[in-house]
Protein backbone atom coordinates (compact mmCIF):
# COMPACT_ATOMS: atom_id res chain seq x y z
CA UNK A 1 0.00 0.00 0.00
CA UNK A 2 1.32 3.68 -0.83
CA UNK A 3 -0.15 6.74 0.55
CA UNK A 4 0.33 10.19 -0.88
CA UNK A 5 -0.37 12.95 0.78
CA UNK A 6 -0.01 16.53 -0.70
CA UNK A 7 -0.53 20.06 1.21
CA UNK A 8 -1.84 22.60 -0.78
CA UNK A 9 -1.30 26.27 -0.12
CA UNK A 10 -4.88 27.75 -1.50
CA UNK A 11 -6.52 30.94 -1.91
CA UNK A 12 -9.77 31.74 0.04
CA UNK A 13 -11.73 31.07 -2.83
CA UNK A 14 -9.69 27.70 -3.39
CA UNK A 15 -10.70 26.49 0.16
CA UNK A 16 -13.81 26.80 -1.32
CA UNK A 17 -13.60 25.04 -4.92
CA UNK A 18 -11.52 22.32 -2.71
CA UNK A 19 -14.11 20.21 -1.43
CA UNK A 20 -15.82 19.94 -4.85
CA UNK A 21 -12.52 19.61 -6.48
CA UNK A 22 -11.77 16.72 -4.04
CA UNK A 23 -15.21 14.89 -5.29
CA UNK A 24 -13.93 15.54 -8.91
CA UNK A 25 -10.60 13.53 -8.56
CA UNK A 26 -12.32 10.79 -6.78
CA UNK A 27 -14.92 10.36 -9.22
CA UNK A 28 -12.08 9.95 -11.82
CA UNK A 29 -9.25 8.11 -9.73
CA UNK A 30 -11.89 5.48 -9.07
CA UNK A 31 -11.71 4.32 -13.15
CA UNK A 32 -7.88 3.96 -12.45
CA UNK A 33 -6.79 0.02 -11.12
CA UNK A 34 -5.04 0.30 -8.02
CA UNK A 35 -6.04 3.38 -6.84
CA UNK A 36 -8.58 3.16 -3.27
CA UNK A 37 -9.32 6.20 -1.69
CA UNK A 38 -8.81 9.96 -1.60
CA UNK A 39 -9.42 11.84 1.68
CA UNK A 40 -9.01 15.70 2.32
CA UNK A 41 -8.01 17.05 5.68
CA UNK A 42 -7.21 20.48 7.60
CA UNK A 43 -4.69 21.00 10.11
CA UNK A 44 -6.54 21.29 13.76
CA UNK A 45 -3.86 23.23 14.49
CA UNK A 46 -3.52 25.41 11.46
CA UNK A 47 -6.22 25.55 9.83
CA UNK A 48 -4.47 26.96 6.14
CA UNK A 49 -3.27 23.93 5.86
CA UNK A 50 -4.91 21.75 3.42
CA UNK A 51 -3.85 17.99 3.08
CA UNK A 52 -5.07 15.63 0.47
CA UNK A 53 -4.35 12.10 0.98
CA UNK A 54 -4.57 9.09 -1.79
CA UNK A 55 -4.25 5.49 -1.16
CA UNK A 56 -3.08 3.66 -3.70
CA UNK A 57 -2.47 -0.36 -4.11
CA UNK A 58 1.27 -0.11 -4.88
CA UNK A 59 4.07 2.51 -6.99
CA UNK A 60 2.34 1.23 -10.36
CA UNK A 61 -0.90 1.84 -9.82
CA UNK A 62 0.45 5.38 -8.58
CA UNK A 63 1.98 5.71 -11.68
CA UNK A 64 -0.89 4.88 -14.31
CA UNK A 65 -2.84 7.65 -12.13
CA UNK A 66 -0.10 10.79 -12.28
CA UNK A 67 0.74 9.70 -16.02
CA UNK A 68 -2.91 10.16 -17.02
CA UNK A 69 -4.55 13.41 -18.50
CA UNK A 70 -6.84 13.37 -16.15
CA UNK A 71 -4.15 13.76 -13.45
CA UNK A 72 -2.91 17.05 -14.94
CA UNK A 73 -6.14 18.55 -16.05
CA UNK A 74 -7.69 18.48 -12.39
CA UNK A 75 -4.65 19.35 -11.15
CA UNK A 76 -3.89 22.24 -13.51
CA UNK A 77 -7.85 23.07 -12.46
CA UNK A 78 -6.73 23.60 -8.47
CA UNK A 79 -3.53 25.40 -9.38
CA UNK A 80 -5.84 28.23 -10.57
CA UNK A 81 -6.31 28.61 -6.65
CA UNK A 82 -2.96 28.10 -5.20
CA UNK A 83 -0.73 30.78 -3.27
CA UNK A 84 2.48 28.48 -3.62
CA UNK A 85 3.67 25.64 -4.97
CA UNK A 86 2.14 22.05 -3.76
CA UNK A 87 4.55 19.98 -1.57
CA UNK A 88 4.13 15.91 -1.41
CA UNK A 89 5.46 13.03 0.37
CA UNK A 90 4.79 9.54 0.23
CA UNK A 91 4.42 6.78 2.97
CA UNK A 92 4.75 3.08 2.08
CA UNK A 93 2.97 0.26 3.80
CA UNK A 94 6.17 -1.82 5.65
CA UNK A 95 3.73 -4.56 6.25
């Protein structure tokens, strides 16, 4: 299992389009094998910060995702509301 998580530094208005933006990329990451769930958070401690996280099956079903056109176009769509650059990391299963 591989989890990505991404912050994302967004506008007011982007905090805004993120929740429907959020039901967007699940409805398409769901056609993708591999791919299981997408969740969105906020920091409870600052609450600017906006975390997506997306399971994913293993590093090639993460790849058939981010090499799709889908993948860029929704993500090209939130970058309309970003302040700065989005920073990721990923966390692998070591079960």
């Amino acid at each position: 299992m591989m989890v990505k998580q991404a912050e994302h530094f967004l506008s007011d208005e982007g905090h805004v389009f993120f929740k429907k933006w959020v039901q967007e990329l699940q409805a398409i990451a769901v056609k993708y094998p591999g791919f299981d769930s997408v969740w969105p958070m906020r920091s409870g401690e600052a609450l600017e910060e906006t975390h997506l996280f997306m399971v994913f099956a293993d590093e090639t079903a993460y790849q058939r995702w981010v090499s799709g056109e889908e993948h860029t176009r929704v993500l090209n769509e939130l970058a309309a509301y970003s302040v700065k650059p989005w920073q990721a990391k990923t966390y692998v299963s070591i079960v």
